[in-house]
N, C-alpha and C. Protein backbone atom coordinates (compact mmCIF):
# COMPACT_ATOMS: atom_id res chain seq x y z
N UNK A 1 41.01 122.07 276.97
CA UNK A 1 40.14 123.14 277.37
C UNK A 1 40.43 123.47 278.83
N UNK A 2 40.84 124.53 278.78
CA UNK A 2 41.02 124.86 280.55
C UNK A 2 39.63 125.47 281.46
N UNK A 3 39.79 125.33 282.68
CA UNK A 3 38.73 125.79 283.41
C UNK A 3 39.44 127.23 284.40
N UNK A 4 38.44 127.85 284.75
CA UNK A 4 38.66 129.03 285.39
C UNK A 4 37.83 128.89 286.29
N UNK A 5 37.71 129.75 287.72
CA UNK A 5 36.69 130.42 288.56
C UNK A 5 36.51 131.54 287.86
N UNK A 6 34.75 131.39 288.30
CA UNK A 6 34.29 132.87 287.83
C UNK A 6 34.93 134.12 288.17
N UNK A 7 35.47 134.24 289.66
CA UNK A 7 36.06 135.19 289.99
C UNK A 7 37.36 135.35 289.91
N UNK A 8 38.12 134.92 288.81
CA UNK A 8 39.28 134.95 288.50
C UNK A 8 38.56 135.44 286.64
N UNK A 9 37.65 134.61 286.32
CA UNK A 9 37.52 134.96 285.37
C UNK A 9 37.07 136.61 284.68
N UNK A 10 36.67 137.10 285.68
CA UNK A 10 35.78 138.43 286.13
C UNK A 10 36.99 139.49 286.16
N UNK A 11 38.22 139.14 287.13
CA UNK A 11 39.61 139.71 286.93
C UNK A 11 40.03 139.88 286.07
N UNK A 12 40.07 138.78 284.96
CA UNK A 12 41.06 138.85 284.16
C UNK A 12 39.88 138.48 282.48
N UNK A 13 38.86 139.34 281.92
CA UNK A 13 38.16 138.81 281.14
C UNK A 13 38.76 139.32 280.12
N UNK A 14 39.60 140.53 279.90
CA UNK A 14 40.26 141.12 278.88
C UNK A 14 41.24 140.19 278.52
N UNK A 15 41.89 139.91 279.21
CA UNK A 15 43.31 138.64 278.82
C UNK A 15 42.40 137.30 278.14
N UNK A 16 41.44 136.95 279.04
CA UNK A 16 40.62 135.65 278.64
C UNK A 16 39.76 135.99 277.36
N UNK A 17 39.33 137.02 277.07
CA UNK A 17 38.68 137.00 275.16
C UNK A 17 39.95 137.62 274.52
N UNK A 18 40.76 137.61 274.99
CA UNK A 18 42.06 137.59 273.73
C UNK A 18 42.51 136.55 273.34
N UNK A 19 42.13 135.26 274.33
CA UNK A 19 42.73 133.97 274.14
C UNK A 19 41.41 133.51 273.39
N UNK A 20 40.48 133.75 273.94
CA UNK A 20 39.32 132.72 273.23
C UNK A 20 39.80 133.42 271.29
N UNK A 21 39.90 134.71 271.14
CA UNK A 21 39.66 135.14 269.52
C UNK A 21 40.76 134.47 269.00
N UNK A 22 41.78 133.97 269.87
CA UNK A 22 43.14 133.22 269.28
C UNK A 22 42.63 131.87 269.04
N UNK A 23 41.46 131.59 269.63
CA UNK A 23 40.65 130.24 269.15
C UNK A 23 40.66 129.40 270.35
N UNK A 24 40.64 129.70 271.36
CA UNK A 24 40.94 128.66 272.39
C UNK A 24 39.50 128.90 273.31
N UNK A 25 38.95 127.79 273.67
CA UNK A 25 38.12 127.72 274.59
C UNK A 25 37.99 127.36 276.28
N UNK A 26 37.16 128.20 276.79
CA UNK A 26 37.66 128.10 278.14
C UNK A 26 36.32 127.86 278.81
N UNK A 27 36.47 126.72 280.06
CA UNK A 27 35.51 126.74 280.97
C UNK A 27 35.30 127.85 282.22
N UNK A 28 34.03 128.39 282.51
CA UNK A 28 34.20 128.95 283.96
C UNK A 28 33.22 127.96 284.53
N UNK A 29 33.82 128.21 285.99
CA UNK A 29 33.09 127.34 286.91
C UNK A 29 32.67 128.27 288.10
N UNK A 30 31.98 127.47 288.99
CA UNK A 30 31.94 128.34 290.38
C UNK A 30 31.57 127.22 291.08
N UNK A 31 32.67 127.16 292.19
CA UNK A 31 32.67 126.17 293.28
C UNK A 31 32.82 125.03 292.77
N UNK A 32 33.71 125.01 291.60
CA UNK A 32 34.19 124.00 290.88
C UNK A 32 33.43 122.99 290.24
N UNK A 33 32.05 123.82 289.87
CA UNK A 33 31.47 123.28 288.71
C UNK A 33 31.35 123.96 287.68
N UNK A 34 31.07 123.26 286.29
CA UNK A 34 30.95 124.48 285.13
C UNK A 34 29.69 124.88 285.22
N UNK A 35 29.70 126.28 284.93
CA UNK A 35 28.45 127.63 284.73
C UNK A 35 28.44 127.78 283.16
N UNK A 36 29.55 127.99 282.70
CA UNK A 36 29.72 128.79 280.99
C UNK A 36 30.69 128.20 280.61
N UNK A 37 31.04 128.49 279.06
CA UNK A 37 31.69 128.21 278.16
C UNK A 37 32.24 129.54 277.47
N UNK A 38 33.28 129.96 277.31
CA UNK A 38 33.96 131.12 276.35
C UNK A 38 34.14 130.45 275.32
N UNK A 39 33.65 130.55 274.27
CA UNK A 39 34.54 129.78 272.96
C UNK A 39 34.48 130.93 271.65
N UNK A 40 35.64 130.65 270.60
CA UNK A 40 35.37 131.64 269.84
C UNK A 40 33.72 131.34 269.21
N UNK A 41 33.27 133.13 268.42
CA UNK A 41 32.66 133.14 267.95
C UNK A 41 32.42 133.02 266.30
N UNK A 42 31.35 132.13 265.85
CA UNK A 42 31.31 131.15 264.43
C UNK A 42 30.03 131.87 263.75
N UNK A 43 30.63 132.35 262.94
CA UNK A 43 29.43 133.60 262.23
C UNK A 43 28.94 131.98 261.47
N UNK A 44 29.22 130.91 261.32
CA UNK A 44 28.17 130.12 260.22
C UNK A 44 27.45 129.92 261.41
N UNK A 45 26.85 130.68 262.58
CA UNK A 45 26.00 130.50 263.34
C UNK A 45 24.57 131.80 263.03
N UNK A 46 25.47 132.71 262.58
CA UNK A 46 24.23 133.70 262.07
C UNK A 46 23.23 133.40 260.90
N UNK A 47 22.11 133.31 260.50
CA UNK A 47 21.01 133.03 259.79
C UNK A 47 21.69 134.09 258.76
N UNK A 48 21.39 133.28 257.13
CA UNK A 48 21.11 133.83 256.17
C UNK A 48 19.96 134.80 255.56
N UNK A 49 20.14 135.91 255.73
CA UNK A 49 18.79 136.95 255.35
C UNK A 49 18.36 136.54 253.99
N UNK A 50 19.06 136.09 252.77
CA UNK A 50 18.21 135.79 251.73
C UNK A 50 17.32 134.35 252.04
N UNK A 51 17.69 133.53 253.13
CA UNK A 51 16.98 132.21 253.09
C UNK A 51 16.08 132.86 254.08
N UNK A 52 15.99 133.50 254.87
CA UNK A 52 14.91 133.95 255.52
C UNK A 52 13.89 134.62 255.29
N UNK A 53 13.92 135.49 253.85
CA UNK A 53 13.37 136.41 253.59
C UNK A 53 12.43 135.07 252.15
N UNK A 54 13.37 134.17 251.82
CA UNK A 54 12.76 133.21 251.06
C UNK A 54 12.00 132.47 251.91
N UNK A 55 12.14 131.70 252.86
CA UNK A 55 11.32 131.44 253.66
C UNK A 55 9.81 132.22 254.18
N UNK A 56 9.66 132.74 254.61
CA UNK A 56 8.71 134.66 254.79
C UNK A 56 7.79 134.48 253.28
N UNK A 57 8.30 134.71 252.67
CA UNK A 57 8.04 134.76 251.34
C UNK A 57 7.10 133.31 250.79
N UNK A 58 7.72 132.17 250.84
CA UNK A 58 6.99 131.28 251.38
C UNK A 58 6.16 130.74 251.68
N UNK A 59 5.67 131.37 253.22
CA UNK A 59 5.03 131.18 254.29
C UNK A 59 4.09 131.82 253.56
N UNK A 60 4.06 132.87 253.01
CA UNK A 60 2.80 133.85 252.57
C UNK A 60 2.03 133.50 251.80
N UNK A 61 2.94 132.58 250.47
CA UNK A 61 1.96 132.10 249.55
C UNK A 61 0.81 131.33 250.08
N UNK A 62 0.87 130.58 250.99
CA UNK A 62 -0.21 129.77 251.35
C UNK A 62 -1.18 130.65 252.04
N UNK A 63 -0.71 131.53 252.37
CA UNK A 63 -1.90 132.73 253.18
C UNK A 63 -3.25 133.32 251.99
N UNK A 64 -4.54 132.98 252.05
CA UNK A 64 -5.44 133.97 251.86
C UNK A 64 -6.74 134.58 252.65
N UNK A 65 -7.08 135.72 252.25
CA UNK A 65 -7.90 136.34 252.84
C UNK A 65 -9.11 135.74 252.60
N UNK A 66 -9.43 134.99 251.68
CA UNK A 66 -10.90 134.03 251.50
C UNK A 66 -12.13 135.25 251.82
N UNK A 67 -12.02 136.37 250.49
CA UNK A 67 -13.12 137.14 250.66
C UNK A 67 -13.23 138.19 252.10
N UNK A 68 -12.23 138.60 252.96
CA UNK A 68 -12.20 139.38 253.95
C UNK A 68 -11.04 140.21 253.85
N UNK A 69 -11.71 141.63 253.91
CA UNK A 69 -10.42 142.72 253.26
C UNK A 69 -9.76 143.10 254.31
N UNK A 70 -8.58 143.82 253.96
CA UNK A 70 -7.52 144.23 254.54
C UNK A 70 -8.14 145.21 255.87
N UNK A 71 -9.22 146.08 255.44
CA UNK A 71 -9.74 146.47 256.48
C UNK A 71 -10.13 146.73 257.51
N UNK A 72 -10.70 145.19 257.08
CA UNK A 72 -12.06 144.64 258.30
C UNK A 72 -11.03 143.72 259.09
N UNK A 73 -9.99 143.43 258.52
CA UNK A 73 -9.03 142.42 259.83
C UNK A 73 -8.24 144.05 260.46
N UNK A 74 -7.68 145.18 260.20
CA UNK A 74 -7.53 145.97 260.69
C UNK A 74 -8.69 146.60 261.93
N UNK A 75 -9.83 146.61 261.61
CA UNK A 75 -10.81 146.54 262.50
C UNK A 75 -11.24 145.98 263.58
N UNK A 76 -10.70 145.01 263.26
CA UNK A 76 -11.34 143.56 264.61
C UNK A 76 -9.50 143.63 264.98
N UNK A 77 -8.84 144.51 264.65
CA UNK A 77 -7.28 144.33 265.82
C UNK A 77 -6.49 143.39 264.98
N UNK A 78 -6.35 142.36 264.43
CA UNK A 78 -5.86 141.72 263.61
C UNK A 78 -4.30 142.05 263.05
N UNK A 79 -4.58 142.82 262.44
CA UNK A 79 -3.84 143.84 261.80
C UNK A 79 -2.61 144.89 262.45
């Protein structure tokens, strides 16, 4: 993993995310400590919309209104 200065990194960021999408990861630093990390990006990092929407879904069943309508929680702001 190589390291950079920020202000080298700032110069040259077009050359440096051509290398990270080639898969390579890079440190920046400033004053020769690390600040950030460039690394490629890992879509098994994005959330699944059907497990989320199952989840949601879920969550609701346990929800009831126990005799108080849609209304009256629109009323008091709720809603």
């Amino acid at each position: 993993m190589e390291s950079i200065g920020a202000y080298d990194a700032k110069t040259h960021l077009p050359r440096l995310l051509k290398r990270v999408a080639e898969g390579e990861t890079i440190v920046i630093t400033k004053h020769g400590a690390p600040v950030a990390v460039l690394a490629p990006y890992s879509s098994s990092e994005r959330p699944d919309p059907k497990a989320a929407i199952d989840a949601i879904r879920a969550y609701r069943q346990g929800m009831k209104l126990e005799g108080v309508s849609i209304r009256e929680l629109i009323e008091e702001g709720r809603l």
